[in-house]
C-alpha atoms as a PDB file:
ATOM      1  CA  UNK A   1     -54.230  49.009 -82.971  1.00  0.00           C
ATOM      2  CA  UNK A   2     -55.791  52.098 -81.902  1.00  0.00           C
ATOM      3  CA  UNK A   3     -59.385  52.454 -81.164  1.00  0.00           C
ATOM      4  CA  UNK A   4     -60.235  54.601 -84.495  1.00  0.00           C
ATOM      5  CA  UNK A   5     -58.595  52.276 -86.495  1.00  0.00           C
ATOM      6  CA  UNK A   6     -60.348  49.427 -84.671  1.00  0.00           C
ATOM      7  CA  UNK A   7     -63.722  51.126 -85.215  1.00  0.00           C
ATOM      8  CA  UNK A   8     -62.422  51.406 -89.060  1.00  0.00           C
ATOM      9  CA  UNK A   9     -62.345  48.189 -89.100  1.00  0.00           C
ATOM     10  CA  UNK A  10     -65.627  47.125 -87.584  1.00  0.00           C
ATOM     11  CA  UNK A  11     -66.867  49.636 -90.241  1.00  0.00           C
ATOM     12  CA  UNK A  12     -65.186  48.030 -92.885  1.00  0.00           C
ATOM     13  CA  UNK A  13     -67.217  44.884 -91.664  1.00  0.00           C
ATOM     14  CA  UNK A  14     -70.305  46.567 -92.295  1.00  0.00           C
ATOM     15  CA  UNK A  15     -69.468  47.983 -96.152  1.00  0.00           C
ATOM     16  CA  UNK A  16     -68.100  44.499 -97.086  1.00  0.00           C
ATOM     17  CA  UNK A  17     -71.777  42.965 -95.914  1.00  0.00           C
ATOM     18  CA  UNK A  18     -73.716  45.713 -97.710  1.00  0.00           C
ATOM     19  CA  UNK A  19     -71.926  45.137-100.679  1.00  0.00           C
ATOM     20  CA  UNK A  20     -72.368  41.412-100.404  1.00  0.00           C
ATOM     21  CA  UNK A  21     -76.378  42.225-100.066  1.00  0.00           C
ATOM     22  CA  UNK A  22     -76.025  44.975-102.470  1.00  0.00           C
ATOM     23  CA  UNK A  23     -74.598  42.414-104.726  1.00  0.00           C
ATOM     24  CA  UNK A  24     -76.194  39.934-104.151  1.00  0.00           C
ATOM     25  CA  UNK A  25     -79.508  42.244-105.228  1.00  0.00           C
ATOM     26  CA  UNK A  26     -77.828  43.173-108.276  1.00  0.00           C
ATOM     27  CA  UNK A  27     -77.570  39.102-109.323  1.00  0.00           C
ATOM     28  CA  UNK A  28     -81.685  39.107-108.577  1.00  0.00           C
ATOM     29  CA  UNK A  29     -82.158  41.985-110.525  1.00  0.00           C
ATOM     30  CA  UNK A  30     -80.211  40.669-113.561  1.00  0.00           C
ATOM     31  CA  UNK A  31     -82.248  37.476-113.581  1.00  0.00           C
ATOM     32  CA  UNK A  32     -85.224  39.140-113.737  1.00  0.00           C
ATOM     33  CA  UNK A  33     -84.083  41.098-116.223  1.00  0.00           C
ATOM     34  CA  UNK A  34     -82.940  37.943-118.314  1.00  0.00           C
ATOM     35  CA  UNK A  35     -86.501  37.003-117.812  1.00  0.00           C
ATOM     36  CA  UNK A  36     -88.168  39.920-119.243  1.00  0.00           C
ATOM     37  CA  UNK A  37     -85.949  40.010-121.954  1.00  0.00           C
ATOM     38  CA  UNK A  38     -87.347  36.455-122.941  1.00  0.00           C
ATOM     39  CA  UNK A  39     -90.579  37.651-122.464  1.00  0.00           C
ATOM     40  CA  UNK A  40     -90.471  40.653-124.298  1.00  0.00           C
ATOM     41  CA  UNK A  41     -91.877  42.744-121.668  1.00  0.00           C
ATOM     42  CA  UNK A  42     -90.606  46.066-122.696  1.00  0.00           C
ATOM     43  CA  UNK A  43     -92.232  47.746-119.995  1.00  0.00           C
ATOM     44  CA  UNK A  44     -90.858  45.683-116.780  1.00  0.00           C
ATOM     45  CA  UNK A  45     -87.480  45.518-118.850  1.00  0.00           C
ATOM     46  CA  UNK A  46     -87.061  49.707-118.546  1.00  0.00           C
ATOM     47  CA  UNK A  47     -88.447  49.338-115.236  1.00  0.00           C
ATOM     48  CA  UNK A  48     -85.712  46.772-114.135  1.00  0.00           C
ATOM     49  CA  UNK A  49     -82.983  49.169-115.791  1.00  0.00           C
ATOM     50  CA  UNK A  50     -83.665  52.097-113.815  1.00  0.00           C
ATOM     51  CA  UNK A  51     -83.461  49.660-110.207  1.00  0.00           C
ATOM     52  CA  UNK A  52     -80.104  48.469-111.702  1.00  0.00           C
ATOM     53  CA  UNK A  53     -78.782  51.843-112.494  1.00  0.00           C
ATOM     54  CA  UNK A  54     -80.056  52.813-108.705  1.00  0.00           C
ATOM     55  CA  UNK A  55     -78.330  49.202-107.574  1.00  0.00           C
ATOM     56  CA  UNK A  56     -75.036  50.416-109.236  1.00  0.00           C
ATOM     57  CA  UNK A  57     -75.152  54.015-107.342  1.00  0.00           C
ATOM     58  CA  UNK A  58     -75.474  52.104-104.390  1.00  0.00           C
ATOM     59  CA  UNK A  59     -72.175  49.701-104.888  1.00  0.00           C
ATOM     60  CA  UNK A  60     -70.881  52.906-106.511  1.00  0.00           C
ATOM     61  CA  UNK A  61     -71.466  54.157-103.197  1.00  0.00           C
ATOM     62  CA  UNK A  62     -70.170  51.014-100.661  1.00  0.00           C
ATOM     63  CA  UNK A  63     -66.899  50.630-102.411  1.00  0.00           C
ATOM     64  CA  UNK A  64     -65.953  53.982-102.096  1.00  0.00           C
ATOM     65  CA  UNK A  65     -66.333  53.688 -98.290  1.00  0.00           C
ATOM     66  CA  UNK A  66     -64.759  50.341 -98.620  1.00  0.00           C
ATOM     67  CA  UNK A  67     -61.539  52.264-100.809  1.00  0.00           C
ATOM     68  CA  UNK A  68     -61.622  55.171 -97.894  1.00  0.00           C
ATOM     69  CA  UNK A  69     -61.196  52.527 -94.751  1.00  0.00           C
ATOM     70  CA  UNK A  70     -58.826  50.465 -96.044  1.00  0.00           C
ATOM     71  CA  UNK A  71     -56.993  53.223 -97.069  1.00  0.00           C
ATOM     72  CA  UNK A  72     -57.317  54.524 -93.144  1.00  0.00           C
ATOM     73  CA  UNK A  73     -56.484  51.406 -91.928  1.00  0.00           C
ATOM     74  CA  UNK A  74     -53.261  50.696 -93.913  1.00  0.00           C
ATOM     75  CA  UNK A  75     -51.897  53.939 -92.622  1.00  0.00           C
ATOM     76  CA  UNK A  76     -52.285  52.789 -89.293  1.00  0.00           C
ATOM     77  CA  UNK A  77     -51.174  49.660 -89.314  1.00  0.00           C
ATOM     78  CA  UNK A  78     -48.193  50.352 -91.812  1.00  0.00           C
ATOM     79  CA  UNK A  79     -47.417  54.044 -91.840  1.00  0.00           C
ATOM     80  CA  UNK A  80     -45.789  55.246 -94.671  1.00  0.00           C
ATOM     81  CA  UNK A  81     -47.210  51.958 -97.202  1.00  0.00           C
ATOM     82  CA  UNK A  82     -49.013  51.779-100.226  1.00  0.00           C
ATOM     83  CA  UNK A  83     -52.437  50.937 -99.635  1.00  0.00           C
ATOM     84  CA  UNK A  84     -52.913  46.769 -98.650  1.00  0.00           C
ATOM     85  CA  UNK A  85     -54.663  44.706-100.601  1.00  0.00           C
ATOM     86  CA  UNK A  86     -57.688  43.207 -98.079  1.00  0.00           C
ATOM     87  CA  UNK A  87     -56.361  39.755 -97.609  1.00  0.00           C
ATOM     88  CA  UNK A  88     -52.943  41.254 -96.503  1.00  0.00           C
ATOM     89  CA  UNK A  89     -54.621  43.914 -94.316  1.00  0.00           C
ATOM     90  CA  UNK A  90     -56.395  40.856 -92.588  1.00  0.00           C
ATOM     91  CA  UNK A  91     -53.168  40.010 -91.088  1.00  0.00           C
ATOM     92  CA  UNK A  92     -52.681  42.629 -89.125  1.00  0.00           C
ATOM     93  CA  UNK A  93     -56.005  42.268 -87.770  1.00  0.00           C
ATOM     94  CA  UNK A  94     -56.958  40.323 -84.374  1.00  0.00           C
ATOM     95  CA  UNK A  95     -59.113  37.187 -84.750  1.00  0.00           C
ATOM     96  CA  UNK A  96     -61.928  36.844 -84.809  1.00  0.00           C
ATOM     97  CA  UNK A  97     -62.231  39.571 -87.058  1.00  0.00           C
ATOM     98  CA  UNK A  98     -59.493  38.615 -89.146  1.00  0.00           C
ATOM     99  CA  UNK A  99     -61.579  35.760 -90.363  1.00  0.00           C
ATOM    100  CA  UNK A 100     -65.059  37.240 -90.618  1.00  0.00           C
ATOM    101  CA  UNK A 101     -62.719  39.919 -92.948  1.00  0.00           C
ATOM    102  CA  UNK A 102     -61.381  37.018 -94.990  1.00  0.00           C
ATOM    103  CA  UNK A 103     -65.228  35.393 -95.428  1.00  0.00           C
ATOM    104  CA  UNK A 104     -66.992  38.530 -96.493  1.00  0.00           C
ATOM    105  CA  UNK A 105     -63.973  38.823 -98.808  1.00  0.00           C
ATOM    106  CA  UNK A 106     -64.335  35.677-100.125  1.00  0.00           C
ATOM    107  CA  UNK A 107     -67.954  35.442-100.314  1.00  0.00           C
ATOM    108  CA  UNK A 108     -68.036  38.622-101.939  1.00  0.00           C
ATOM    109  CA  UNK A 109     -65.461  37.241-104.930  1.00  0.00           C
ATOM    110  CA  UNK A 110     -67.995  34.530-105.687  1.00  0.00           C
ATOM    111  CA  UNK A 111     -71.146  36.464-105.723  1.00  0.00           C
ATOM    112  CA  UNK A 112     -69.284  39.082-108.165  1.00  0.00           C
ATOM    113  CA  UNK A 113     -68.113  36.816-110.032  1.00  0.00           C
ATOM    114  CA  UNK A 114     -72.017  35.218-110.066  1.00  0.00           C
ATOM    115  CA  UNK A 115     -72.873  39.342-111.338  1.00  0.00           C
ATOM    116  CA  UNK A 116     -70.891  39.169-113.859  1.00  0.00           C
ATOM    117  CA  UNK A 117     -71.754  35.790-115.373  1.00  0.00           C
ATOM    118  CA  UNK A 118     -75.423  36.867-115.645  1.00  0.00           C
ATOM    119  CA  UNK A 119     -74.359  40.395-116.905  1.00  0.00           C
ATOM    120  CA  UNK A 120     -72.691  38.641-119.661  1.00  0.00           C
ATOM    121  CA  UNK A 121     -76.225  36.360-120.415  1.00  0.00           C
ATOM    122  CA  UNK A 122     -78.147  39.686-120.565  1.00  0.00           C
ATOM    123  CA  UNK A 123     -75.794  41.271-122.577  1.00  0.00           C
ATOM    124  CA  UNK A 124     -76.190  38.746-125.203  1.00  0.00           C
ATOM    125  CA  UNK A 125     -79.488  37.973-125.151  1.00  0.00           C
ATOM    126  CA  UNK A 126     -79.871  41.750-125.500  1.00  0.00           C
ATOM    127  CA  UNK A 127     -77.794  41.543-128.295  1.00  0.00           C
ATOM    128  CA  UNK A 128     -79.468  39.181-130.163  1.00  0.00           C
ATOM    129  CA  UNK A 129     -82.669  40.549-129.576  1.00  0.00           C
ATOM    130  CA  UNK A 130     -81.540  43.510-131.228  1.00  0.00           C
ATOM    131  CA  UNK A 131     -80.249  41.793-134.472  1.00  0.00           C
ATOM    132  CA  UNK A 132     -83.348  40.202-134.630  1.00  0.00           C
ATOM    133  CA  UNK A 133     -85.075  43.391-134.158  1.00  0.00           C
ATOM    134  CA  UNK A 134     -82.925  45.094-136.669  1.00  0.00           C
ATOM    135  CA  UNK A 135     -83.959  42.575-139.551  1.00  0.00           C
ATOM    136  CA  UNK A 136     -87.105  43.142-138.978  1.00  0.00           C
ATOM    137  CA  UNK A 137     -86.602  46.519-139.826  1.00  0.00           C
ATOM    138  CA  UNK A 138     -84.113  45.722-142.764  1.00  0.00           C
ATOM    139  CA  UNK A 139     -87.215  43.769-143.999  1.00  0.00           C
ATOM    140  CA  UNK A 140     -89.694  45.885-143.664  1.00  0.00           C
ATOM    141  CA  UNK A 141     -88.162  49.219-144.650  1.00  0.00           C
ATOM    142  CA  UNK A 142     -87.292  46.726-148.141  1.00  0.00           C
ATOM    143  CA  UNK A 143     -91.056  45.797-148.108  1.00  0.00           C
ATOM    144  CA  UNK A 144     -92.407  49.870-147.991  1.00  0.00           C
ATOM    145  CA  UNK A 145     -89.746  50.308-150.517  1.00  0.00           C
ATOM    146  CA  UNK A 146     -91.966  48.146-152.941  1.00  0.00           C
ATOM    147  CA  UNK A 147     -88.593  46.420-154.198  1.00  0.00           C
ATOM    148  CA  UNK A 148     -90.342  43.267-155.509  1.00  0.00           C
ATOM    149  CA  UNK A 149     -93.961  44.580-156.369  1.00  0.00           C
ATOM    150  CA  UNK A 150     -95.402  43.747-159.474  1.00  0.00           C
ATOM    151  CA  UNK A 151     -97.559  45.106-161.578  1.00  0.00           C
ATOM    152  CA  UNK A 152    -100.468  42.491-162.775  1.00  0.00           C
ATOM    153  CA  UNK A 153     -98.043  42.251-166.240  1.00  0.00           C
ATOM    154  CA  UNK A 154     -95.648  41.049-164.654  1.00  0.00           C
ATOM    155  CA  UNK A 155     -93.021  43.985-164.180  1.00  0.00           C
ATOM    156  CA  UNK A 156     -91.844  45.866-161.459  1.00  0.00           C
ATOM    157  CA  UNK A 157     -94.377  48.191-160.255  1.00  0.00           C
ATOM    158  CA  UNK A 158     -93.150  52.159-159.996  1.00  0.00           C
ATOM    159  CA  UNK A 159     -96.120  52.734-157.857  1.00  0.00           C
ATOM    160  CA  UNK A 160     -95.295  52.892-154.008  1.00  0.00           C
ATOM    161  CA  UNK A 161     -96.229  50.366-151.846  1.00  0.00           C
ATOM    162  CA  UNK A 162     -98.523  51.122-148.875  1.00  0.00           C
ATOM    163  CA  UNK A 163     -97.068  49.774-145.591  1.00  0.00           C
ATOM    164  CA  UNK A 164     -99.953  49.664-142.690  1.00  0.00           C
ATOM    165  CA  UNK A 165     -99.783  48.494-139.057  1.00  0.00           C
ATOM    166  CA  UNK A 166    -102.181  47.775-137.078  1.00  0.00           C
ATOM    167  CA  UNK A 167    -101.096  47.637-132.814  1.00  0.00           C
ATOM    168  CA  UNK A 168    -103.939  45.696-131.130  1.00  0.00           C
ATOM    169  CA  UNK A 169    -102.896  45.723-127.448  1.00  0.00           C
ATOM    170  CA  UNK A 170    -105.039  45.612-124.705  1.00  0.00           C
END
């Protein structure tokens, strides 16, 4: 192996760790998410949005580095190939590297797979938080609608019904 493609390699070392820390933020961030969700904390919940969105840029960002060097390194080590998938590629690597390759590898598999489990849990508990919201509407647009007002004779009133809210945060 030549010494670029060594140094490719020792750089693809690097991505696979930021993306396992990048990652492993992005699991964090979810949780918290889950918890704001449960707490209805509207503000923290747009808050924790925009770091995910950043998180994403950032993976966004690794994996196309990741993409580029194995790329590299498949042309030197098989000129002429298709791209090799990672665990292949290890094997044409020298230890110990070959093994610190296969751990980030495998350690990152797990902690993606961690991702998107809890993407999946704030998915639906944002989706459930939304039917609920959207009853509430259902209900109340049928309230200001005066559907089941009464007049004090006992039939349906014609007169509008007046709707009020009162917000009483702090």
């Amino acid at each position: 192996m030549d010494k670029a493609a060594v140094k490719n390699v020792l750089n693809l070392e690097d991505v696979l760790s930021g993306l396992l820390a990048e990652q492993r933020k992005l699991g964090a961030l979810l949780d918290r998410q889950r918890a704001a969700l449960s707490a209805g904390d509207a503000v923290q919940l747009s808050e924790l949005c925009s770091e995910e969105q950043q998180a994403i840029e950032r993976i966004r960002g690794l994996d196309r580095q990741r993409r580029e060097l194995v790329e590299a390194i498949s042309r030197c080590v098989m000129p002429g190939a298709e791209t090799l998938p990672l665990t292949e590629l290890a094997g044409h690597v020298p230890e110990p590297v070959r093994s610190r390759l296969l751990v980030r590898r495998a350690e990152l598999v797990t902690v993606m797979t961690e991702v998107q489990r809890a993407t999946a849990v704030v998915r639906k508990a944002s989706e459930s938080l939304l039917r609920h919201v959207g009853g509430l509407i259902s209900t109340l647009t049928s309230a200001a609608q005066g559907g089941a007002a009464y007049s004090p004779s006992g039939r349906v009133s014609k007169a509008p019904v007046r709707l009020s809210t009162l917000n009483v945060t702090a």
